[in-house]
C-alpha atoms as a PDB file:
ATOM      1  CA  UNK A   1       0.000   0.000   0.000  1.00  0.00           C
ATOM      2  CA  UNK A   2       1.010   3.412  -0.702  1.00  0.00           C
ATOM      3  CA  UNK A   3       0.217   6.315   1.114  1.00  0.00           C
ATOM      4  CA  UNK A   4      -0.071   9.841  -0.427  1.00  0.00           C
ATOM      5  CA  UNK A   5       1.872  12.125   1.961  1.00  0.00           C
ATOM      6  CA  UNK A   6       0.708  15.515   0.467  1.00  0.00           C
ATOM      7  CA  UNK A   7      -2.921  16.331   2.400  1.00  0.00           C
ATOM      8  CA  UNK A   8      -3.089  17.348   5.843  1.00  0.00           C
ATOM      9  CA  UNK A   9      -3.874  15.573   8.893  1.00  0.00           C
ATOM     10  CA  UNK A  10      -6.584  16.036  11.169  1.00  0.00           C
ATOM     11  CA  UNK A  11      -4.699  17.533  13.875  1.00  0.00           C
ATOM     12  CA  UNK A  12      -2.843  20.300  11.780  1.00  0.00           C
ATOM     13  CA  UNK A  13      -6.359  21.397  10.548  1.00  0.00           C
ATOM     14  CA  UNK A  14      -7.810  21.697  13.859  1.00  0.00           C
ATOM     15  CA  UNK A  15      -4.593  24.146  15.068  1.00  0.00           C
ATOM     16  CA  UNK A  16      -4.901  26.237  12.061  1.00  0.00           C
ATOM     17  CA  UNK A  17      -8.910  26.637  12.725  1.00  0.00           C
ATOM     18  CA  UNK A  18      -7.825  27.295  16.855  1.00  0.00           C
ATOM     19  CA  UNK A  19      -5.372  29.943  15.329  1.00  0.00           C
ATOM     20  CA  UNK A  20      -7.942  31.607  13.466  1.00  0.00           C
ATOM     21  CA  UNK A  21     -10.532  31.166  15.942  1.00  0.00           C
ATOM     22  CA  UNK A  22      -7.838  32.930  18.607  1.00  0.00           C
ATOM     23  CA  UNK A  23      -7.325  35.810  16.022  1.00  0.00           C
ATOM     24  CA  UNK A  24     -11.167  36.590  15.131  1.00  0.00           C
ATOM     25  CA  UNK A  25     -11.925  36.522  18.832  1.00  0.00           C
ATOM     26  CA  UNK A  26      -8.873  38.772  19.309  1.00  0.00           C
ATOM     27  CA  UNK A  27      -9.805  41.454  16.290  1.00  0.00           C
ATOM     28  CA  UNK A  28     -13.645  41.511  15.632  1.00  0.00           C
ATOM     29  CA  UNK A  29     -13.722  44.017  19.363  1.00  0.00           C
ATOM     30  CA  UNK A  30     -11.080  46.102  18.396  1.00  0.00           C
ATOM     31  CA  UNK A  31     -12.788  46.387  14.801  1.00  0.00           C
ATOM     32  CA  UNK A  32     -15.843  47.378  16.790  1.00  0.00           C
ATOM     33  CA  UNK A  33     -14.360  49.887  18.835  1.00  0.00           C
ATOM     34  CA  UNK A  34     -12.139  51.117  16.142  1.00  0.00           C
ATOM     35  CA  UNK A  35     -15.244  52.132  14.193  1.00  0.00           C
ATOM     36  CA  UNK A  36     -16.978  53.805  16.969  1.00  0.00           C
ATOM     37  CA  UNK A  37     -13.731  55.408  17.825  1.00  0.00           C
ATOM     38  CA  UNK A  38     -13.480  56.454  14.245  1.00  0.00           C
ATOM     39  CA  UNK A  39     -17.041  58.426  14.474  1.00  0.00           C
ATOM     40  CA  UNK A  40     -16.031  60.397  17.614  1.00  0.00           C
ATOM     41  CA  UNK A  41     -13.225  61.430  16.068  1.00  0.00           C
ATOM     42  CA  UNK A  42     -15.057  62.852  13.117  1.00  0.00           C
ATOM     43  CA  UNK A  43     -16.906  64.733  15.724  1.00  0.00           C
ATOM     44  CA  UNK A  44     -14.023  66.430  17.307  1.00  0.00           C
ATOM     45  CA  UNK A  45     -13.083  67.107  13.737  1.00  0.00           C
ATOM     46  CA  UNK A  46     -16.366  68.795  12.970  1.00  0.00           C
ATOM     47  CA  UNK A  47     -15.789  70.878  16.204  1.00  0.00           C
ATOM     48  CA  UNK A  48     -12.257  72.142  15.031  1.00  0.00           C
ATOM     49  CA  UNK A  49     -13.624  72.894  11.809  1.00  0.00           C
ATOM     50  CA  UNK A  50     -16.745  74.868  13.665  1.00  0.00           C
ATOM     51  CA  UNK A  51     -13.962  76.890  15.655  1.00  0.00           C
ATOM     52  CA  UNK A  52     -11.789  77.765  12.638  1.00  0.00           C
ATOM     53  CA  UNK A  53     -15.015  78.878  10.651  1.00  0.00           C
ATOM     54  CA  UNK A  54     -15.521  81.095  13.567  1.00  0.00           C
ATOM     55  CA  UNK A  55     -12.366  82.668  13.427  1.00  0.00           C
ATOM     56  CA  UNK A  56     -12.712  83.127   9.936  1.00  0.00           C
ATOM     57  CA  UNK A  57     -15.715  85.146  10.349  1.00  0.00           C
ATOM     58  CA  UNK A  58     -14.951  87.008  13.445  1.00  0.00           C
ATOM     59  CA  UNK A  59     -11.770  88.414  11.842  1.00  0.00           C
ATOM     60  CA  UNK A  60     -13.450  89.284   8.141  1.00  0.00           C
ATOM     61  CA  UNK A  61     -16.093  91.210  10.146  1.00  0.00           C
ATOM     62  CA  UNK A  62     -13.147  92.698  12.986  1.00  0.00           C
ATOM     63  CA  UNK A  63     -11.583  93.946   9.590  1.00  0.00           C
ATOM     64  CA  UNK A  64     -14.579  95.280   7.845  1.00  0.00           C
ATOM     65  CA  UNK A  65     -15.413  98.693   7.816  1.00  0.00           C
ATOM     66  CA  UNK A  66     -18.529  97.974  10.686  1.00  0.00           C
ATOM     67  CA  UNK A  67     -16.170  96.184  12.608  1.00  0.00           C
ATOM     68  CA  UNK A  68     -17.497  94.169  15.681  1.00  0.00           C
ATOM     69  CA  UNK A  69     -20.767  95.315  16.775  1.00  0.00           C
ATOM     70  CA  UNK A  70     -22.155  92.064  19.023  1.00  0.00           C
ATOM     71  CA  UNK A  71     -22.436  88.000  18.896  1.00  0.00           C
ATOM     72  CA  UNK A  72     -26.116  87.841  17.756  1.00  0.00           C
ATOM     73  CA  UNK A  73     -24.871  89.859  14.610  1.00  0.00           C
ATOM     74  CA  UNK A  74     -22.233  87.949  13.769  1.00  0.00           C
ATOM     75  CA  UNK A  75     -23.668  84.782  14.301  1.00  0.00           C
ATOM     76  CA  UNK A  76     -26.298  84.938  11.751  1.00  0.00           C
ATOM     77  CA  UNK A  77     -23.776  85.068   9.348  1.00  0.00           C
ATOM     78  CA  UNK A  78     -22.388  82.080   9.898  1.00  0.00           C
ATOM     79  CA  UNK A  79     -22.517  78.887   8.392  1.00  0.00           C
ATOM     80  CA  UNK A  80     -22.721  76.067  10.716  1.00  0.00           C
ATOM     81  CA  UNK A  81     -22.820  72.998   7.929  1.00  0.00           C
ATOM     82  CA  UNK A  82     -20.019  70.797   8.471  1.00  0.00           C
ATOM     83  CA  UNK A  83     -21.358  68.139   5.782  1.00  0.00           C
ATOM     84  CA  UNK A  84     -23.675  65.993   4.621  1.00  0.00           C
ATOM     85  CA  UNK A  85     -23.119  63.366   6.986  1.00  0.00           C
ATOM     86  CA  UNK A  86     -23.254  64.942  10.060  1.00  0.00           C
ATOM     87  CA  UNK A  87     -26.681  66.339  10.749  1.00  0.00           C
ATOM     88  CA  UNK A  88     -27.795  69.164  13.983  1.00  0.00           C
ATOM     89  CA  UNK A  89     -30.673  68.170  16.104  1.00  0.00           C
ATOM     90  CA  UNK A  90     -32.685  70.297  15.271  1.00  0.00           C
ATOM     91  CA  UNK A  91     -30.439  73.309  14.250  1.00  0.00           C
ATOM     92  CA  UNK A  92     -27.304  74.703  15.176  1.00  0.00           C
ATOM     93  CA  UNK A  93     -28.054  78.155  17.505  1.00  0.00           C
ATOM     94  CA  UNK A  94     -26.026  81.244  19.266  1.00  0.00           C
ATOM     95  CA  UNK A  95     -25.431  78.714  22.517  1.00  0.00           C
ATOM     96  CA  UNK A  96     -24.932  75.598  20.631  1.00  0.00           C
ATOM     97  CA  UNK A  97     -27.069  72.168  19.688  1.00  0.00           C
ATOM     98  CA  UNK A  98     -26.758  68.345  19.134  1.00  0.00           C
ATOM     99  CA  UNK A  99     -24.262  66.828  16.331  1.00  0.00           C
ATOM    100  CA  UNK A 100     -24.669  63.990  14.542  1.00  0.00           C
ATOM    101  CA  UNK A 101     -22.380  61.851  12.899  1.00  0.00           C
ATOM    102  CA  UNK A 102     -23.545  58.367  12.391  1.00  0.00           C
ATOM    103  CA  UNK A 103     -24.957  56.891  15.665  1.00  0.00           C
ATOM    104  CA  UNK A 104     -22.632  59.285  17.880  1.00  0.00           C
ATOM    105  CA  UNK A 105     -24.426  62.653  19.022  1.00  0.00           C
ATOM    106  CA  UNK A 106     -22.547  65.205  20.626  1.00  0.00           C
ATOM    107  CA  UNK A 107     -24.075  68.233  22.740  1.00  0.00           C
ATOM    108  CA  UNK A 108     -22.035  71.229  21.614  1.00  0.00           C
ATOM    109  CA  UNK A 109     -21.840  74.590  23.874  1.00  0.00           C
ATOM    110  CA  UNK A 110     -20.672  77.745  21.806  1.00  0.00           C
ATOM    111  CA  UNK A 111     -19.459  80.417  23.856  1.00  0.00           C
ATOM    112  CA  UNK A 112     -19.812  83.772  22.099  1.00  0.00           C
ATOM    113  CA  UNK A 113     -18.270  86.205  20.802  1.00  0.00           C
ATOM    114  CA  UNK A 114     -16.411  89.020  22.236  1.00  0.00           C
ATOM    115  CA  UNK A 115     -14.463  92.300  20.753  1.00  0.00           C
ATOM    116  CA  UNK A 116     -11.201  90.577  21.961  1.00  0.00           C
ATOM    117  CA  UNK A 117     -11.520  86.616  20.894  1.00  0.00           C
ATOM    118  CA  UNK A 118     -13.731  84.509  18.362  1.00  0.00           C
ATOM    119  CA  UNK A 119     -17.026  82.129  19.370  1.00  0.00           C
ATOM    120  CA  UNK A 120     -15.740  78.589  21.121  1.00  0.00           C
ATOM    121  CA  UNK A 121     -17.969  75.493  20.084  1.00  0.00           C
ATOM    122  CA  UNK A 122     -16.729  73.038  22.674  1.00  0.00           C
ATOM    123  CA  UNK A 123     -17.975  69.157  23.573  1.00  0.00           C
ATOM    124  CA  UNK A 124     -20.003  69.587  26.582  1.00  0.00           C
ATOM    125  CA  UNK A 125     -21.730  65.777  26.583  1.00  0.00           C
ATOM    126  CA  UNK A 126     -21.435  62.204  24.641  1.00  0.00           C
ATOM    127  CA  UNK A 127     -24.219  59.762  23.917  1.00  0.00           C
ATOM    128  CA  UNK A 128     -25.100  56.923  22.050  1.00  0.00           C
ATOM    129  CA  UNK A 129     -21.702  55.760  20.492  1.00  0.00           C
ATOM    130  CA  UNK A 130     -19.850  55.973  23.758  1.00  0.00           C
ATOM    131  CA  UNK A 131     -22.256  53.280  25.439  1.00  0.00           C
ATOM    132  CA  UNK A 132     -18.581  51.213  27.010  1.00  0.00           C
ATOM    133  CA  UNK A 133     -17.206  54.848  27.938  1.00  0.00           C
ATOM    134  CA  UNK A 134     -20.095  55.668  30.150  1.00  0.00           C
ATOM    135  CA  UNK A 135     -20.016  52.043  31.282  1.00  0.00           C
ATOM    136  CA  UNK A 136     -16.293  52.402  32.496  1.00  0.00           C
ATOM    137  CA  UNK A 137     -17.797  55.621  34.269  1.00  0.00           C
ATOM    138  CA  UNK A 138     -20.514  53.957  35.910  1.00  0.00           C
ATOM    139  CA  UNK A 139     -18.554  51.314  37.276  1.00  0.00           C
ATOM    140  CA  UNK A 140     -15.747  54.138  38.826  1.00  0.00           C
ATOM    141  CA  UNK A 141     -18.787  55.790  40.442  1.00  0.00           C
ATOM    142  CA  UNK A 142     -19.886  52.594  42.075  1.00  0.00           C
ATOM    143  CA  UNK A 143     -16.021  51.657  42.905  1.00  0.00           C
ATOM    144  CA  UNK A 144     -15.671  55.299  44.592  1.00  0.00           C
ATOM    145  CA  UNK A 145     -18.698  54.878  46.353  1.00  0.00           C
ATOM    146  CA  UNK A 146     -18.013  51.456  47.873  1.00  0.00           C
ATOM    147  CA  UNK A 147     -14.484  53.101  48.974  1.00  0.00           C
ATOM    148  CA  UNK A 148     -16.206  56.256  50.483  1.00  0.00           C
ATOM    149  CA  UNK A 149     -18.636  53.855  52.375  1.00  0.00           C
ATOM    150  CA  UNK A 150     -15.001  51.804  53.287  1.00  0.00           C
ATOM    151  CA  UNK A 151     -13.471  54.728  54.692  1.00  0.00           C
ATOM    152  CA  UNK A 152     -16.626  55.645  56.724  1.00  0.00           C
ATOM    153  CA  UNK A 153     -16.315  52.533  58.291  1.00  0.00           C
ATOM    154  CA  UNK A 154     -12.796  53.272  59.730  1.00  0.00           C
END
């Protein structure tokens, strides 16, 4: 009898499926949170982009021949679309709004104006896409609590 020694044998097929198995179980989370990741950052670039429009526009009208007259003139005049995929529940306003990119909303505070400095749109609250972050949180809180009611004890 002769035996072909070319295929492979049971046991060499069952490591290379562990392998894989090890590697899918190892990459499919950090795929996960590199997407979600990925949308918050898209945020915080829609933010910088908010700020630099605003400096834009402050310093055209801080050069014009008006000058600077107050916040709620200048704001009207400016253009808070960042693009087609990010979308403002319901509308971008003088003190700030919701931003949406995907399923990651942001609650954005703009502080205004002043003769001296350009409006700030700042990050004041995540939601949605950061359900692990606020996980993390909530299990810090409880941590700090059951070391409060530790040192209470004492």
């Amino acid at each position: 009898m002769i035996f072909n020694d070319k295929a492979f044998t049971l046991v060499e097929i069952i490591a290379v499926l562990a392998i894989i198995s090890i590697l899918a179980a190892v990459s499919v989370p950090r795929f996960i949170d590199l997407s979600s990741n990925a949308s918050n950052q898209a945020l915080v670039a829609a933010v910088t982009e908010l700020n630099g429009r605003e400096s834009l526009l402050w310093v055209k009208i801080k050069l014009s021949e008006s000058g600077w007259l107050s916040d709620e003139e200048l704001f009207p005049s400016f253009d808070a679309s960042v693009g087609s995929d990010y979308k403002w529940n319901p509308n971008a306003n003088i003190n700030g709004g919701s931003l949406q990119f995907k399923d990651n909303i942001v609650s954005l505070q703009r502080l205004p104006s002043t003769t001296t400095s350009p409006g700030n749109w700042q990050i004041i609250k995540e939601s949605d896409g950061n359900k692990n972050a606020d996980k993390d949180k909530d299990k810090d809180k409880e941590k700090e609590k059951e070391n409060n009611g530790k040192k209470n004890d004492n």
